[in-house]
PDB file of N, CA and C in Angstrom:
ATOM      1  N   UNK A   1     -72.257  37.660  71.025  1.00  0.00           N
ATOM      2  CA  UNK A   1     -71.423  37.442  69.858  1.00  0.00           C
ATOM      3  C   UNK A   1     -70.310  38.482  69.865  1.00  0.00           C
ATOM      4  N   UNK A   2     -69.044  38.168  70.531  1.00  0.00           N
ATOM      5  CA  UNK A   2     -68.331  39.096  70.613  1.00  0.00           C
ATOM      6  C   UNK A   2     -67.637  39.767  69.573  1.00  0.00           C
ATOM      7  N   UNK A   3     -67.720  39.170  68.361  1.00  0.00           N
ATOM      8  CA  UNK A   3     -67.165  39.501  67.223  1.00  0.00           C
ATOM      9  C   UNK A   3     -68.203  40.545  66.182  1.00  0.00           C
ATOM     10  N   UNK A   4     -69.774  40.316  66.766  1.00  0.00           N
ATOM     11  CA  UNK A   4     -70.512  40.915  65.530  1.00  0.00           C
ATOM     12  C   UNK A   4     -70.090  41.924  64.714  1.00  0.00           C
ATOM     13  N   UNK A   5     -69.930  42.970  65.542  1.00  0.00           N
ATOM     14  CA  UNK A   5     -69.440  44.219  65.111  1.00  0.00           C
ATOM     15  C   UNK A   5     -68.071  44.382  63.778  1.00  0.00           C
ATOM     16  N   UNK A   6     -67.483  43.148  64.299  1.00  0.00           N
ATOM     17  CA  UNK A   6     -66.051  43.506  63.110  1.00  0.00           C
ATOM     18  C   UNK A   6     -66.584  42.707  61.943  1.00  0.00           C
ATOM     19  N   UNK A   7     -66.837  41.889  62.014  1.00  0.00           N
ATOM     20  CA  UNK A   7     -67.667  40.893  61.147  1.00  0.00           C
ATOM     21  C   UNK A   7     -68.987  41.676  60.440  1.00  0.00           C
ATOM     22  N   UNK A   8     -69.638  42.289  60.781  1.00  0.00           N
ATOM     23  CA  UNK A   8     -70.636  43.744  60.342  1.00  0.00           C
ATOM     24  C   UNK A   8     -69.866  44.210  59.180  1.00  0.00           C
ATOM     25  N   UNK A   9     -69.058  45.188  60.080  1.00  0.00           N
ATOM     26  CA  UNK A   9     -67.995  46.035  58.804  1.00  0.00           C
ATOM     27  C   UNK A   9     -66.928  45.072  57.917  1.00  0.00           C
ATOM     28  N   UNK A  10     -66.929  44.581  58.326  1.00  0.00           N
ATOM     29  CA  UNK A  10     -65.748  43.581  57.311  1.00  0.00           C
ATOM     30  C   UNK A  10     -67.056  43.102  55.966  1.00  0.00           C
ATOM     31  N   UNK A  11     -68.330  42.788  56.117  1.00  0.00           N
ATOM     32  CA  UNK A  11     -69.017  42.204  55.346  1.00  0.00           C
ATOM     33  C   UNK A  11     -69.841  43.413  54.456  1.00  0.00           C
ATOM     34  N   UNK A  12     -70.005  44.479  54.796  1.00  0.00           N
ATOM     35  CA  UNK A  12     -70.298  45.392  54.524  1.00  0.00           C
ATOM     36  C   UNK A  12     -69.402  46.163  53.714  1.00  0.00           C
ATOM     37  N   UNK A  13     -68.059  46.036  54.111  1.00  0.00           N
ATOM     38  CA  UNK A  13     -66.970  47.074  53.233  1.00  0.00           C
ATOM     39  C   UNK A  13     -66.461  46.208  52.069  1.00  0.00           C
ATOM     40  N   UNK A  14     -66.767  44.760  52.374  1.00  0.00           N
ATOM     41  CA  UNK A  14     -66.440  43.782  51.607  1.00  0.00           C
ATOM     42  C   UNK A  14     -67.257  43.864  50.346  1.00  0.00           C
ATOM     43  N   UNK A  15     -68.650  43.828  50.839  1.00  0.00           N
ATOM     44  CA  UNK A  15     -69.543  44.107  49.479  1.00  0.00           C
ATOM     45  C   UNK A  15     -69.955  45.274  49.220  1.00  0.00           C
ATOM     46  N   UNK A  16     -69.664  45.947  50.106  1.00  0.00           N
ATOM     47  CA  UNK A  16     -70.297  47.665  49.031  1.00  0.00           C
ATOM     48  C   UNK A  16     -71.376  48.308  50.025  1.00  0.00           C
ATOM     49  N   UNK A  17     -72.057  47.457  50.853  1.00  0.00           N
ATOM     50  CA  UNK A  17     -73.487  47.787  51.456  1.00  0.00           C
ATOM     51  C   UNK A  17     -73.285  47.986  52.762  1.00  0.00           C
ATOM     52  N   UNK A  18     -74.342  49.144  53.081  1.00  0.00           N
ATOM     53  CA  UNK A  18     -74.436  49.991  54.409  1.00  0.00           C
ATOM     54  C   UNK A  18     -74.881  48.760  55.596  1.00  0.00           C
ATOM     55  N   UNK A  19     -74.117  48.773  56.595  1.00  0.00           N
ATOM     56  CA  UNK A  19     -74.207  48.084  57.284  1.00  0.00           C
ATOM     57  C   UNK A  19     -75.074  48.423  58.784  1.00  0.00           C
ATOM     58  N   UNK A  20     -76.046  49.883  58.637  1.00  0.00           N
ATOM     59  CA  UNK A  20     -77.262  50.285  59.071  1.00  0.00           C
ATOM     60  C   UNK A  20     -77.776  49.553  59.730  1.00  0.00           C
ATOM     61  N   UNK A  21     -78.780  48.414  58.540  1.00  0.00           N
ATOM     62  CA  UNK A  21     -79.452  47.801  58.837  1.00  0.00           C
ATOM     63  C   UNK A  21     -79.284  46.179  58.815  1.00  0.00           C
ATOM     64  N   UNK A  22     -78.003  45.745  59.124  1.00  0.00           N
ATOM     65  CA  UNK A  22     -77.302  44.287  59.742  1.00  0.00           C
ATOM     66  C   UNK A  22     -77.521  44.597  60.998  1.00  0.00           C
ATOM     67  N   UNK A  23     -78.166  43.440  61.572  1.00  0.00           N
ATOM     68  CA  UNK A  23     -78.036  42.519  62.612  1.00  0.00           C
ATOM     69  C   UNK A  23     -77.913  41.335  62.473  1.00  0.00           C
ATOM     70  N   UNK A  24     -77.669  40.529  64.169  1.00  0.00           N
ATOM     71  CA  UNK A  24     -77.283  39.292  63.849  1.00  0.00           C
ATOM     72  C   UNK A  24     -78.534  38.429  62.978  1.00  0.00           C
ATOM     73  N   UNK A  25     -79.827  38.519  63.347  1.00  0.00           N
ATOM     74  CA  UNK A  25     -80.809  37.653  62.974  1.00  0.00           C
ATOM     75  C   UNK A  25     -80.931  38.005  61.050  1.00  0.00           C
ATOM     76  N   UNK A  26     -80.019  38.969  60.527  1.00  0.00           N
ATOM     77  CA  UNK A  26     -80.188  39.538  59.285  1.00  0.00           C
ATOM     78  C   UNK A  26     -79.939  38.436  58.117  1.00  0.00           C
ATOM     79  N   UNK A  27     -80.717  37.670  57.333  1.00  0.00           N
ATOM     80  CA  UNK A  27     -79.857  36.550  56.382  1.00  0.00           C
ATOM     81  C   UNK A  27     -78.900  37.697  55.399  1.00  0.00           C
ATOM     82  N   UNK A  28     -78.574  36.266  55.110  1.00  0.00           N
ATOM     83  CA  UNK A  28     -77.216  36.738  53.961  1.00  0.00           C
ATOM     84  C   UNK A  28     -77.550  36.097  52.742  1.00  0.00           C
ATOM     85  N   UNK A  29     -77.158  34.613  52.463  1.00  0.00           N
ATOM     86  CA  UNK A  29     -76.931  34.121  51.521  1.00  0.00           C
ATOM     87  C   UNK A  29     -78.312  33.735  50.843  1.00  0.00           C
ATOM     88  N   UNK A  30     -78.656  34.165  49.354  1.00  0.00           N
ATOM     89  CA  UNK A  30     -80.008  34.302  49.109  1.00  0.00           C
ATOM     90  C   UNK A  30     -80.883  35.059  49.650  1.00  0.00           C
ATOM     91  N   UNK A  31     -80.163  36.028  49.801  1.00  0.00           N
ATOM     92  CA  UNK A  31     -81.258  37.563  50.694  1.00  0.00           C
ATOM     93  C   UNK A  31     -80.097  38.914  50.548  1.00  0.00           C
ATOM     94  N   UNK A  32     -78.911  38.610  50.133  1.00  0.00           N
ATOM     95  CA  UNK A  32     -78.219  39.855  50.117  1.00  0.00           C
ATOM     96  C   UNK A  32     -77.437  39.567  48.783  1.00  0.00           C
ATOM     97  N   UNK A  33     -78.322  40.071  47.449  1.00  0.00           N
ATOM     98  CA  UNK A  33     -77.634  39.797  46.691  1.00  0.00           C
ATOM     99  C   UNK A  33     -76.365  39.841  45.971  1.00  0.00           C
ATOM    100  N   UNK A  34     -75.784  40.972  46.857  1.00  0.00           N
ATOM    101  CA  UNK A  34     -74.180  41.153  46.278  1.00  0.00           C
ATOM    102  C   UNK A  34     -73.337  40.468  46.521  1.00  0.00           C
ATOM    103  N   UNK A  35     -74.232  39.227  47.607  1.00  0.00           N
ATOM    104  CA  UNK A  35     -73.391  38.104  48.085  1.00  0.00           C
ATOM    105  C   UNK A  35     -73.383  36.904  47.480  1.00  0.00           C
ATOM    106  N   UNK A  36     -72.929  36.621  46.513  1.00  0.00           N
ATOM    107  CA  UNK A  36     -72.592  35.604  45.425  1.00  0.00           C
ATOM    108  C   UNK A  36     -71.446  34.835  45.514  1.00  0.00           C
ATOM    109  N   UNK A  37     -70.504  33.801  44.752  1.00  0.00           N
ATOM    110  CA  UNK A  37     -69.976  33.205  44.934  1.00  0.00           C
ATOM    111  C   UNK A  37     -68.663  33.646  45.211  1.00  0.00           C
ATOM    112  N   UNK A  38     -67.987  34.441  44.044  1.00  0.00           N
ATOM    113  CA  UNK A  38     -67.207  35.515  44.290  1.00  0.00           C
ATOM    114  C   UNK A  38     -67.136  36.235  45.205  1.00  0.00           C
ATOM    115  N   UNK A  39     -67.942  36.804  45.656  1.00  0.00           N
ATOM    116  CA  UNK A  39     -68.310  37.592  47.123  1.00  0.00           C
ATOM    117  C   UNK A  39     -68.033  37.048  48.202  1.00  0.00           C
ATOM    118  N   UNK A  40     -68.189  35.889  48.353  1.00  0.00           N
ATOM    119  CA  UNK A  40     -68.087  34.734  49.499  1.00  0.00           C
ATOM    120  C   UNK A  40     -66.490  34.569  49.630  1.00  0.00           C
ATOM    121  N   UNK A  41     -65.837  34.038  48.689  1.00  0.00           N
ATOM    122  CA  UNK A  41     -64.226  34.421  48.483  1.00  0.00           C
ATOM    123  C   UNK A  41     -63.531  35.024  49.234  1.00  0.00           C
ATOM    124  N   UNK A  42     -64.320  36.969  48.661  1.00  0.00           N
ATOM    125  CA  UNK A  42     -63.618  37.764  49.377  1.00  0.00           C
ATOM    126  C   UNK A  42     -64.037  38.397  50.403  1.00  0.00           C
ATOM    127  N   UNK A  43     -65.158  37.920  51.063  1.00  0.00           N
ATOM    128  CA  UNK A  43     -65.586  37.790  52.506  1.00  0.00           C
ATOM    129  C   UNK A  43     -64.681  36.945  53.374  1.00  0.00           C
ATOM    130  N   UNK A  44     -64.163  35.507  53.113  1.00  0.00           N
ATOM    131  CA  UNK A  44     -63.485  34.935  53.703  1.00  0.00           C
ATOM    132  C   UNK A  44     -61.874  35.370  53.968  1.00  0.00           C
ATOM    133  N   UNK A  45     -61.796  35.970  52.988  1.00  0.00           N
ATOM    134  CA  UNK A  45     -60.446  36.266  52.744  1.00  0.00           C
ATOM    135  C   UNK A  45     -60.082  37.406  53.573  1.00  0.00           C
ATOM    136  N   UNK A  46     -60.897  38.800  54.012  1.00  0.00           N
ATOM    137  CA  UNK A  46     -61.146  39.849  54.634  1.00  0.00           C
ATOM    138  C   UNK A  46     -61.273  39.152  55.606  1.00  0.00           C
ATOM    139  N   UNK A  47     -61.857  37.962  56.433  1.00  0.00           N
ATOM    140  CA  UNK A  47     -62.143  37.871  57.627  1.00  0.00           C
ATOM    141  C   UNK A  47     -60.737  37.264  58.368  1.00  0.00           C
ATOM    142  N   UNK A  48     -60.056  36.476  56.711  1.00  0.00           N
ATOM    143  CA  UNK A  48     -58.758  35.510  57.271  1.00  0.00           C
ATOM    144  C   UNK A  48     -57.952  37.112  57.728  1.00  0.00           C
ATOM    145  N   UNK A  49     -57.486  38.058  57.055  1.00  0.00           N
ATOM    146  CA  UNK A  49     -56.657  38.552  57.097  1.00  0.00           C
ATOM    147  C   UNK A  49     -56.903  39.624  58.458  1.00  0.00           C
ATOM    148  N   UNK A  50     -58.208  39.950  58.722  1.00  0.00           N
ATOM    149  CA  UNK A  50     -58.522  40.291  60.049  1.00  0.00           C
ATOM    150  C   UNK A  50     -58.236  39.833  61.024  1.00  0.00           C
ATOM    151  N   UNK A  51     -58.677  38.764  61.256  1.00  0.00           N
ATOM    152  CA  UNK A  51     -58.719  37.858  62.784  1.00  0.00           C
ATOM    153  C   UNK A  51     -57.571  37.243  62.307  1.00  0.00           C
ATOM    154  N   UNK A  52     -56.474  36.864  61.081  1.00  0.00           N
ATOM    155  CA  UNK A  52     -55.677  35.960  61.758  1.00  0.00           C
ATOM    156  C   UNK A  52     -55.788  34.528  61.458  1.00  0.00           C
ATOM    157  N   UNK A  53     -56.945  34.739  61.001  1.00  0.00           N
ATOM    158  CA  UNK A  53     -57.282  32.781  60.993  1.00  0.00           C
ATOM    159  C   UNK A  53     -57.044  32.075  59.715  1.00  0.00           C
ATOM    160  N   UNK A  54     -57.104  31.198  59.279  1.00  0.00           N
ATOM    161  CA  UNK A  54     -57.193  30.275  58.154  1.00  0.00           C
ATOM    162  C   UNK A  54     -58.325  29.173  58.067  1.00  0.00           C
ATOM    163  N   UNK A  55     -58.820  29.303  56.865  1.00  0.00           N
ATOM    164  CA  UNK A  55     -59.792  29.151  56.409  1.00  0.00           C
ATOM    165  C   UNK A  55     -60.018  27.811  55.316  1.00  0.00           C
ATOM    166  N   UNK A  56     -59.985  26.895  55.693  1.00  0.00           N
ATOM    167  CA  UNK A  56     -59.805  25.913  54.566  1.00  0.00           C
ATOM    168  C   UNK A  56     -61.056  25.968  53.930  1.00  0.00           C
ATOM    169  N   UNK A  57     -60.827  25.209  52.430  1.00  0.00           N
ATOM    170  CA  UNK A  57     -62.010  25.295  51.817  1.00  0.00           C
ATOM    171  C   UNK A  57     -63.479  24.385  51.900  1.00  0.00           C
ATOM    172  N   UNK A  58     -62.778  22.933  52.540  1.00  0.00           N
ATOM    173  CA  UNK A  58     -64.101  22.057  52.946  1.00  0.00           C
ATOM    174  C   UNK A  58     -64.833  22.626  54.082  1.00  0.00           C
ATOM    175  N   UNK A  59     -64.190  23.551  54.647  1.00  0.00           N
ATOM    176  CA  UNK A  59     -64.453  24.138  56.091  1.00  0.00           C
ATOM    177  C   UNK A  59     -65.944  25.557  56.155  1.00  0.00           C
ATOM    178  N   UNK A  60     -65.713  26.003  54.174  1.00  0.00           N
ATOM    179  CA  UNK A  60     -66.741  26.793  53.969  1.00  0.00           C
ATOM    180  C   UNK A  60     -68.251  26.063  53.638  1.00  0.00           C
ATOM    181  N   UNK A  61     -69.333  26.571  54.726  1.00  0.00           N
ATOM    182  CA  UNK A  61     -70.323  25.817  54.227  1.00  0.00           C
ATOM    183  C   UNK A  61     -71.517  26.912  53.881  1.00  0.00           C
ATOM    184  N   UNK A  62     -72.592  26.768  53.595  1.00  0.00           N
ATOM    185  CA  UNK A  62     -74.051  27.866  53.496  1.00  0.00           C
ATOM    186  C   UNK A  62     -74.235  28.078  54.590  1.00  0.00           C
ATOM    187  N   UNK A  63     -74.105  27.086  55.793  1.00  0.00           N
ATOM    188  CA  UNK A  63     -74.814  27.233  56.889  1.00  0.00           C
ATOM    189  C   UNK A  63     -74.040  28.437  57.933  1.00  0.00           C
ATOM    190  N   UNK A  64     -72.732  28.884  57.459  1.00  0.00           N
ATOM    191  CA  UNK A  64     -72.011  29.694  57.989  1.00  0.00           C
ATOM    192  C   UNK A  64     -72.769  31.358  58.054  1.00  0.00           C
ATOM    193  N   UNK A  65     -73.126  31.210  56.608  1.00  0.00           N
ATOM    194  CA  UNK A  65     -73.412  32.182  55.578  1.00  0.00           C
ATOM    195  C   UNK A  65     -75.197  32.528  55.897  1.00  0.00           C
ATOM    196  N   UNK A  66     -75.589  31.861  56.583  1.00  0.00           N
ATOM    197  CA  UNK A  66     -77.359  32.323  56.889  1.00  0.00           C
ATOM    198  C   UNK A  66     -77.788  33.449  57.347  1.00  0.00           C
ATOM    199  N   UNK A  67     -77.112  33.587  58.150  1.00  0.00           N
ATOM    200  CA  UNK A  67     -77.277  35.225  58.828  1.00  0.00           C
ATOM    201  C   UNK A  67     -75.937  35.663  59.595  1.00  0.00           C
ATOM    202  N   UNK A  68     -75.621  37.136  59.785  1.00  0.00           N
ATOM    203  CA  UNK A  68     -74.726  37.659  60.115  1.00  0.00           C
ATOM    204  C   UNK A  68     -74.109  37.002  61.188  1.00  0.00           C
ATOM    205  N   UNK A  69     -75.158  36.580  62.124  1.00  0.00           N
ATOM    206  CA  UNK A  69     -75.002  35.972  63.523  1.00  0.00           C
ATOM    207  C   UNK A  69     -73.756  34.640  63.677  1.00  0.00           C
ATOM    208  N   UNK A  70     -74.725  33.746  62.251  1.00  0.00           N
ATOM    209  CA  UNK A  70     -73.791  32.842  61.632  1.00  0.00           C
ATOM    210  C   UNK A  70     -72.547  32.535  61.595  1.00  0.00           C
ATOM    211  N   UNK A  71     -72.286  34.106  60.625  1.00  0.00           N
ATOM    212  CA  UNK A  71     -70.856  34.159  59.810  1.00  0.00           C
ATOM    213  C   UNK A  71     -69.841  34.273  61.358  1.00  0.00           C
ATOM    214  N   UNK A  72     -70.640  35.244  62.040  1.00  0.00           N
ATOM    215  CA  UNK A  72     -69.834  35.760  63.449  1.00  0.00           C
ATOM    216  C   UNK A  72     -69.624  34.356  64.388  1.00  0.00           C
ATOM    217  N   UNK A  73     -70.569  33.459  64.662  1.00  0.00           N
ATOM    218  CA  UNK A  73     -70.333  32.902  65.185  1.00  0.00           C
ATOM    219  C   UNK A  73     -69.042  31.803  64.835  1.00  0.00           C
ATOM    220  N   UNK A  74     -69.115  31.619  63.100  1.00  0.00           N
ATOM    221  CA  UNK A  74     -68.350  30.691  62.221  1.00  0.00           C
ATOM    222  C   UNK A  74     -67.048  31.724  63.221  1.00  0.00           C
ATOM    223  N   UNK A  75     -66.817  32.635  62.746  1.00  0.00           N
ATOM    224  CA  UNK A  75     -65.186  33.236  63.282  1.00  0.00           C
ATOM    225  C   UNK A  75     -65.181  32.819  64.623  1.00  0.00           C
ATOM    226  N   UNK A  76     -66.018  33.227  65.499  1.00  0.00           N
ATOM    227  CA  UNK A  76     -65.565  33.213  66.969  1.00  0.00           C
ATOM    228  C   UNK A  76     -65.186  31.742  67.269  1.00  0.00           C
ATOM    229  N   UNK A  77     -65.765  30.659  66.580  1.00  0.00           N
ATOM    230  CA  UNK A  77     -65.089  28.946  66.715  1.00  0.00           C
ATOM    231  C   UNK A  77     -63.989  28.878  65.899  1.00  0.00           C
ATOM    232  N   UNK A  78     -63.309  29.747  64.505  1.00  0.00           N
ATOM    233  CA  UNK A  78     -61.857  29.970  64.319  1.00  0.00           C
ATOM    234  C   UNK A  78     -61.017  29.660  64.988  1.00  0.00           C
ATOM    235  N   UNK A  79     -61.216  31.510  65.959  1.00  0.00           N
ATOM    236  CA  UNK A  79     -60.732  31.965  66.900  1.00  0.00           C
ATOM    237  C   UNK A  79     -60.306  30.761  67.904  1.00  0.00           C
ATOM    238  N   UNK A  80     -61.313  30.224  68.406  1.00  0.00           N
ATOM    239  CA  UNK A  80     -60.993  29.325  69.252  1.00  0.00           C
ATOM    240  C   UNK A  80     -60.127  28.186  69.247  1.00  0.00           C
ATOM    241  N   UNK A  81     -59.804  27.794  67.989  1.00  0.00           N
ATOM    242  CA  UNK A  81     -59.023  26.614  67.803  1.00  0.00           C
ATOM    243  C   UNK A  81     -57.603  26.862  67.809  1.00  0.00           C
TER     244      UNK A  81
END
């Protein structure tokens, strides 16, 4: 996952929480509670303005959001398009 690492700190500085103990297999959504709807927002928004990418909204799903691995992988298929 070539992205984990920025995707780590971007999700971590995004919500407030030490990013220690993230890994990829780590859930998120319904397991990290500072990650709420609002939160999700400005997770996406930190990741658009990082990498570059754009982010439509039918394009956000839960399944992105399961574990870190997820979210990273969601960017690295961004990236690709």
């Amino acid at each position: 996952m070539p992205h984990l690492e920025a995707v780590k700190h971007i999700l971590s500085t995004t919500l407030g929480i030490g990013q220690q103990d993230l890994c990829a297999e780590t859930p998120l959504l319904g397991s990290v509670p500072e990650l709420d709807s609002m939160a999700v927002v400005g997770v996406i928004a930190a990741l658009e303005s990082h990498f570059g990418i754009a982010v439509d909204d039918d394009e956000i799903h839960a399944r992105h959001f399961a574990t870190l691995g997820s979210l990273s992988d969601f960017v690295h298929a961004k990236l690709a398009k």
